[in-house]
C-alpha atoms as a PDB file:
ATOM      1  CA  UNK A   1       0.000   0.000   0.000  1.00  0.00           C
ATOM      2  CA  UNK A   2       1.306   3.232  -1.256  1.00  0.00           C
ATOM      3  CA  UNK A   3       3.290   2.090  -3.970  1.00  0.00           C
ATOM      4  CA  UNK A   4       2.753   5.312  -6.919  1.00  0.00           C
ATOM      5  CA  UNK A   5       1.848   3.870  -9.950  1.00  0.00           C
ATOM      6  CA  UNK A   6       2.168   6.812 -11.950  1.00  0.00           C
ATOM      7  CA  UNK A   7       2.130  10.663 -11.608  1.00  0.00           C
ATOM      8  CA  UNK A   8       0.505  13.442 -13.772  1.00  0.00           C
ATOM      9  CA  UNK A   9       2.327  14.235 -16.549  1.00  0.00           C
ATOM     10  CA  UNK A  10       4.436  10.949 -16.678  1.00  0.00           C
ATOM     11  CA  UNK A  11       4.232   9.157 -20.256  1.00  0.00           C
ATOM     12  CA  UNK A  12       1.954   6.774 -20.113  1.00  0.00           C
ATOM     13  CA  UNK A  13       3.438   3.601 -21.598  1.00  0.00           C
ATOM     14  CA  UNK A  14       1.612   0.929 -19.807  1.00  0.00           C
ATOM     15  CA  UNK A  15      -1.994   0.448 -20.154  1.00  0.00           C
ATOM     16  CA  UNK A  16      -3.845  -1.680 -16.865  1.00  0.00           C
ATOM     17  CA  UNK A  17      -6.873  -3.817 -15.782  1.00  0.00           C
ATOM     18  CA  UNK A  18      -6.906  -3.874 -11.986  1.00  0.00           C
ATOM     19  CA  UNK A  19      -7.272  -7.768 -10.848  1.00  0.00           C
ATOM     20  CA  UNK A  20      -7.351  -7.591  -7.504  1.00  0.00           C
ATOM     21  CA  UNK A  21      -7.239  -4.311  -4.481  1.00  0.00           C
ATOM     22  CA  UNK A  22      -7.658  -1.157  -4.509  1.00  0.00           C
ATOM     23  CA  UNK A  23      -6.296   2.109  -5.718  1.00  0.00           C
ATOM     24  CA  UNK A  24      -6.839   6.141  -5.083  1.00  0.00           C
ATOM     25  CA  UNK A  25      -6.465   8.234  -8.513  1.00  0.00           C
ATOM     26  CA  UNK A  26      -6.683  11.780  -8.181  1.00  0.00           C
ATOM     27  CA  UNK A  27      -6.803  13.765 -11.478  1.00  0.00           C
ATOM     28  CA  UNK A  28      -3.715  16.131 -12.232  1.00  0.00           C
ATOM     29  CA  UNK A  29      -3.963  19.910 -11.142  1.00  0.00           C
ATOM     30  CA  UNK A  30      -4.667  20.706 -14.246  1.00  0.00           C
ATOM     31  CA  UNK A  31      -8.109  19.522 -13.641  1.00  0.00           C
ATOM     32  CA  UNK A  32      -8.527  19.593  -9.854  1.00  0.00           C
ATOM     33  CA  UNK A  33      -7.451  23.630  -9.652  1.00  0.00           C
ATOM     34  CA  UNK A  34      -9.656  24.822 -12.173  1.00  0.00           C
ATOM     35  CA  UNK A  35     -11.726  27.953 -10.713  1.00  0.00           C
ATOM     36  CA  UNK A  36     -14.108  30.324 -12.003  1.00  0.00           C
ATOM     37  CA  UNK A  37     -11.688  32.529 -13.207  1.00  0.00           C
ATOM     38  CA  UNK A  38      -9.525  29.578 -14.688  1.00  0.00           C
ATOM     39  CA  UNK A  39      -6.266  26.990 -13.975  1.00  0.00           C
ATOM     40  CA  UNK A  40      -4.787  27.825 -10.588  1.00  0.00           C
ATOM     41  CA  UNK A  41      -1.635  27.077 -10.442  1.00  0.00           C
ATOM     42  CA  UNK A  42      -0.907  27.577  -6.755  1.00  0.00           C
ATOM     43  CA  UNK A  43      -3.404  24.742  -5.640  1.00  0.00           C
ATOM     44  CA  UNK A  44      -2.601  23.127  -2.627  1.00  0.00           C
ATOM     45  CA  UNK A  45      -2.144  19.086  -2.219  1.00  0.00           C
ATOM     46  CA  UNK A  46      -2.982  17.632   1.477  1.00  0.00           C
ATOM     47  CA  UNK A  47      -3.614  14.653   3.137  1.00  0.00           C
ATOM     48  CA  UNK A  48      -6.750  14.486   5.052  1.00  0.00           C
ATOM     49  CA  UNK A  49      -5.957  12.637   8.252  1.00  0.00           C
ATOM     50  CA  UNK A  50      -8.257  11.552  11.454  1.00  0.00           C
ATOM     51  CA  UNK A  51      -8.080   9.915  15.037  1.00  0.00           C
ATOM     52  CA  UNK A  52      -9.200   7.164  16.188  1.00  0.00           C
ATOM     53  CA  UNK A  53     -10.772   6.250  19.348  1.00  0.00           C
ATOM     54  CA  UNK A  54      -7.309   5.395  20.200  1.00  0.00           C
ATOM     55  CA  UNK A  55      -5.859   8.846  19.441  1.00  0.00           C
ATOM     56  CA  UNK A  56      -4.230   7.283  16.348  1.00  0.00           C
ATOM     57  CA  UNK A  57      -3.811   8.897  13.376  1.00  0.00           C
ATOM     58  CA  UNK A  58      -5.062   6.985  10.322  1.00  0.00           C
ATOM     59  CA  UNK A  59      -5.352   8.126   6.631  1.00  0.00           C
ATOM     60  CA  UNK A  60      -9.290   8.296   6.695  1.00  0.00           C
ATOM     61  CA  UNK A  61      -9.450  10.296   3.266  1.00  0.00           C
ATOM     62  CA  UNK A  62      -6.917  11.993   0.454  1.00  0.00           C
ATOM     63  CA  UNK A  63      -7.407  15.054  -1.530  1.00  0.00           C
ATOM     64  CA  UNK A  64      -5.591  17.217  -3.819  1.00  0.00           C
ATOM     65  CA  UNK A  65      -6.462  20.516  -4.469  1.00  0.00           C
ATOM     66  CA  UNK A  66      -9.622  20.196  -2.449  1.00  0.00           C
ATOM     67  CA  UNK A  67     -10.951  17.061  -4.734  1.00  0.00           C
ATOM     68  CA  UNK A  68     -11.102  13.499  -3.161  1.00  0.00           C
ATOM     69  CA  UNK A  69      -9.494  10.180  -4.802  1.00  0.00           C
ATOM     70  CA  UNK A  70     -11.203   8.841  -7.007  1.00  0.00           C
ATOM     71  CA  UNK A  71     -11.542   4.479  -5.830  1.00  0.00           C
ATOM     72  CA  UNK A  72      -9.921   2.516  -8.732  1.00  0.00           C
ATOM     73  CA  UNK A  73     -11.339  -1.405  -7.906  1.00  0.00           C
ATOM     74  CA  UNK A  74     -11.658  -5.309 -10.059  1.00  0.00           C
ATOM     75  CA  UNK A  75     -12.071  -5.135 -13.470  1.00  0.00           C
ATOM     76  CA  UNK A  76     -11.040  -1.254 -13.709  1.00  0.00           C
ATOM     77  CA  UNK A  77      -9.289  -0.152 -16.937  1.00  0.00           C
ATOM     78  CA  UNK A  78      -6.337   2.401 -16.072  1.00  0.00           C
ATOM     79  CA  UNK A  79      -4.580   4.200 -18.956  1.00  0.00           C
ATOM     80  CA  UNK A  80      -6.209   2.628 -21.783  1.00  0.00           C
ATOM     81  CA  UNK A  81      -4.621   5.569 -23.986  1.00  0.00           C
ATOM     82  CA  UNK A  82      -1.274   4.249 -23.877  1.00  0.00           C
ATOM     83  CA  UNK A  83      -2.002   1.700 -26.347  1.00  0.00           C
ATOM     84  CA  UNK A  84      -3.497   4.299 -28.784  1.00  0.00           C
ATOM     85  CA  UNK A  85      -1.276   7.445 -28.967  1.00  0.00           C
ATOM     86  CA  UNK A  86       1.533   9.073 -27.249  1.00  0.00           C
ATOM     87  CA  UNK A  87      -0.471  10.833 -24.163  1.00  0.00           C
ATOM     88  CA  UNK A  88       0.998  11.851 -20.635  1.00  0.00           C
ATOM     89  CA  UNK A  89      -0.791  10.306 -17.444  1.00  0.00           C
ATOM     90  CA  UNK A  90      -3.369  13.146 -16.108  1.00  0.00           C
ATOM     91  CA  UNK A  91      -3.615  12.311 -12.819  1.00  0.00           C
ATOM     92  CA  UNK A  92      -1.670  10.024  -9.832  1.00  0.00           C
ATOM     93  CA  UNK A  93      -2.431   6.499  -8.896  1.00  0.00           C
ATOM     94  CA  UNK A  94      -1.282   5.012  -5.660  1.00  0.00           C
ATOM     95  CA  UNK A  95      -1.862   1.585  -4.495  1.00  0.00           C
ATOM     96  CA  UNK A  96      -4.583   1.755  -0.910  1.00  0.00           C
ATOM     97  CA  UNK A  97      -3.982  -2.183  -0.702  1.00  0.00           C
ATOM     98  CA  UNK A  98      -1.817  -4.896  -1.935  1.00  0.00           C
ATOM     99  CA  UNK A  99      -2.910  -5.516  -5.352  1.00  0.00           C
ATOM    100  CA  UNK A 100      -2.418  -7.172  -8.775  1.00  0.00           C
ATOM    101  CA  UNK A 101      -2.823  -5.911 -12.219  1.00  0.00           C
ATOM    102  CA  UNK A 102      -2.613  -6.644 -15.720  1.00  0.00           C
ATOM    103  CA  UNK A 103       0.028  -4.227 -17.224  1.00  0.00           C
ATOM    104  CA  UNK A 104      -0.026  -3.810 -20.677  1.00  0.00           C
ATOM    105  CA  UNK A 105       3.185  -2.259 -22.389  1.00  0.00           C
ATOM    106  CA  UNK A 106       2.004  -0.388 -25.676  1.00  0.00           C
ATOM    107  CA  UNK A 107       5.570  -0.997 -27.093  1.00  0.00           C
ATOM    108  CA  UNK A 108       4.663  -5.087 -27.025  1.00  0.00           C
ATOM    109  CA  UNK A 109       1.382  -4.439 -27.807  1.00  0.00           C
ATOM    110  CA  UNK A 110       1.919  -2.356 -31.055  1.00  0.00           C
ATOM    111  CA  UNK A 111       4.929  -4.645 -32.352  1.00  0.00           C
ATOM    112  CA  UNK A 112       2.330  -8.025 -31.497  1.00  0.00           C
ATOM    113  CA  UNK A 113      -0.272  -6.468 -33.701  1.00  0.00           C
ATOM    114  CA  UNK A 114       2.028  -4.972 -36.662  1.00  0.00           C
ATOM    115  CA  UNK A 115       2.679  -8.748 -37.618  1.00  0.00           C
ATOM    116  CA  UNK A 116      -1.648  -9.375 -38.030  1.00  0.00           C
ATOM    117  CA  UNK A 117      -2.456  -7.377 -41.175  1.00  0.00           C
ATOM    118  CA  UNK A 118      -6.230  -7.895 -40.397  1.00  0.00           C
ATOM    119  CA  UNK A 119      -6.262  -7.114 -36.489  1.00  0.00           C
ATOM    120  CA  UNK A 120      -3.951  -4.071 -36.912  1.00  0.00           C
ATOM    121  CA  UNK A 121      -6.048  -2.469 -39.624  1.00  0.00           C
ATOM    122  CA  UNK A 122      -9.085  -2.507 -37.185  1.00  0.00           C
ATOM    123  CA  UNK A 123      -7.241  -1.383 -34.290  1.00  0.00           C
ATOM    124  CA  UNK A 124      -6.024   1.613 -35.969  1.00  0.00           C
ATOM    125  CA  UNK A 125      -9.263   2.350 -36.864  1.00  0.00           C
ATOM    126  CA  UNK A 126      -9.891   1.757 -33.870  1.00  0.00           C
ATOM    127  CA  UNK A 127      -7.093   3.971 -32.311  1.00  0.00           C
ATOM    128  CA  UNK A 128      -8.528   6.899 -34.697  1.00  0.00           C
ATOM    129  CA  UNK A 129     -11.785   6.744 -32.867  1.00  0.00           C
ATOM    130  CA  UNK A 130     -10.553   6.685 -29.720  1.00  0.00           C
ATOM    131  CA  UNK A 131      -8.139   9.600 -30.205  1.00  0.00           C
ATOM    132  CA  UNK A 132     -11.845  11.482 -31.708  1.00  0.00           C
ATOM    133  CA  UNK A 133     -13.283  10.346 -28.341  1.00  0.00           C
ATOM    134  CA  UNK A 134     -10.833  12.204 -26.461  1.00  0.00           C
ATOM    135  CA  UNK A 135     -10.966  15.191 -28.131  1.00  0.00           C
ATOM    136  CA  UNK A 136     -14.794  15.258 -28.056  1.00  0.00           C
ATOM    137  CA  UNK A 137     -14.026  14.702 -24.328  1.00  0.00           C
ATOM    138  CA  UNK A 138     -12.004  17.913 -23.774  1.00  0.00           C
ATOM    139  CA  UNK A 139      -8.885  18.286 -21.934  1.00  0.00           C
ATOM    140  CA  UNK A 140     -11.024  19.127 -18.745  1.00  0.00           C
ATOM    141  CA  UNK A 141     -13.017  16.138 -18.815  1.00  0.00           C
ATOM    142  CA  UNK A 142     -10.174  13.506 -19.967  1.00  0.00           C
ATOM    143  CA  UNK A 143      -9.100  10.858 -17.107  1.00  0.00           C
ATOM    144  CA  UNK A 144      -6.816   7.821 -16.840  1.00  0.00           C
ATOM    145  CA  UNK A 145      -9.659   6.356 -14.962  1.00  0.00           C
ATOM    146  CA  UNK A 146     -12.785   6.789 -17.780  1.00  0.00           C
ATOM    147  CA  UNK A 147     -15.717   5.410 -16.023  1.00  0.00           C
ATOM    148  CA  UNK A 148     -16.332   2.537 -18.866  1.00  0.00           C
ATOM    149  CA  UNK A 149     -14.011   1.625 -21.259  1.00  0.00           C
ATOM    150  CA  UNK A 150     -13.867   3.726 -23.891  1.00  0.00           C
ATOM    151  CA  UNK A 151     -14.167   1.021 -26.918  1.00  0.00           C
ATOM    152  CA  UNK A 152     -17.944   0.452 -24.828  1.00  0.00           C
ATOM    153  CA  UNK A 153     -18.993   4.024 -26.510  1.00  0.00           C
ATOM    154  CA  UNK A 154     -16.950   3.271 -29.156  1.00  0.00           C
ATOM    155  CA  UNK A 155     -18.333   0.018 -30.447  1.00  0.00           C
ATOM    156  CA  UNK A 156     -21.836   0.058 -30.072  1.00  0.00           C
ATOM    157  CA  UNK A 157     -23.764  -3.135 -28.878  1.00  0.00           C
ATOM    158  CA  UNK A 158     -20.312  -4.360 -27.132  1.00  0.00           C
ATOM    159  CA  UNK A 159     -20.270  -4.975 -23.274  1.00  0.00           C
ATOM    160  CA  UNK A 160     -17.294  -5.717 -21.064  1.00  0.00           C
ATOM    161  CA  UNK A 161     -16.793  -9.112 -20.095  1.00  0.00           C
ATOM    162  CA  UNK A 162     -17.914  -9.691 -16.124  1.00  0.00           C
END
C-alpha cells in the first residue's frame, strides 16, 4: 500500500486492468485547480488525516487541491490511452492495498499487432476513434480512470466481459 503507480504528466506507456485491491487516482492539477476565473496554479495538495478512538492517526481520506481520490477497484481499466497514442498520465495512482494488475506495455502491444495485417487495420481504426473520443471529451473532462471503457462508446452493442 502506497506504492505510486504513476504521476501526472508521466508518459503513459503501460496500459492496466486492476485484478485484484484497490487504488486512489486523483486527477492532475490541471483539472482539480480549475476555478471560475480559470487553472490555478498555486493549488494546494494535502492529506486528510483523522483519530481514532485510540488517538491514532489513520489516513481516513486523500485530496488534492480540495478534490477526493477517485476508488480505482476489479475489473477497472487504467490508462487505456497508452495503447493508442503518445499521451501523458493526467492524474496520480497510488496503491490503498496490496494488489495485482494486468500491465499492458504499448511498445509489445503495437509490435504483437504490426505482424496481423487484419487485427492491426481494425485497431487503428480503432485507435482513430478513440483519439476522436478524447478530443470530443475535452482536456477538462479527460481521465486515466474513464468510467467505462472507452471502446464500450466506441463500439456500439459491445459490453465488457464480467
Amino acid at each position: 500500500a502506497g506504492d505510486v503507480l504513476f504521476t501526472c504528466n508521466a508518459q503513459a506507456l503501460w496500459a492496466y486492468v486492476v485484478v485484484h485491491g484497490e487504488f486512489a487516482y486523483w486527477p492532475g492539477l490541471h483539472q482539480a485547480a480549475l476555478t471560475e476565473e480559470g487553472f490555478s496554479p498555486d493549488a494546494e495538495v494535502s492529506d486528510d488525516e483523522d483519530e481514532d478512538d485510540d488517538g491514532m492517526e489513520q489516513r481516513a481520506s486523500s485530496t488534492r487541491a480540495g478534490v477526493a481520490a477517485e476508488i480505482v477497484t476489479h475489473g477497472q481499466w487504467v490508462s487505456e490511452g497508452a495503447l493508442w497514442a503518445r499521451l501523458p498520465h493526467v492524474g496520480d495512482l497510488e496503491a490503498r492495498s496490496v494488489c495485482q494488475l494486468i500491465e499492458i506495455s504499448s511498445e509489445r502491444f503495437g509490435g504483437a499487432v504490426a505482424s496481423h495485417v487484419e487485427l492491426h487495420s481494425a485497431l487503428v481504426d480503432y485507435a482513430r476513434a478513440f483519439v476522436c473520443r478524447l478530443n470530443e471529451l475535452g482536456e477538462r473532462n479527460i481521465t486515466d480512470v474513464p468510467p467505462s471503457a472507452i471502446w464500450e462508446e466506441i463500439l456500439p452493442g459491445e459490453k465488457a466481459p464480467a
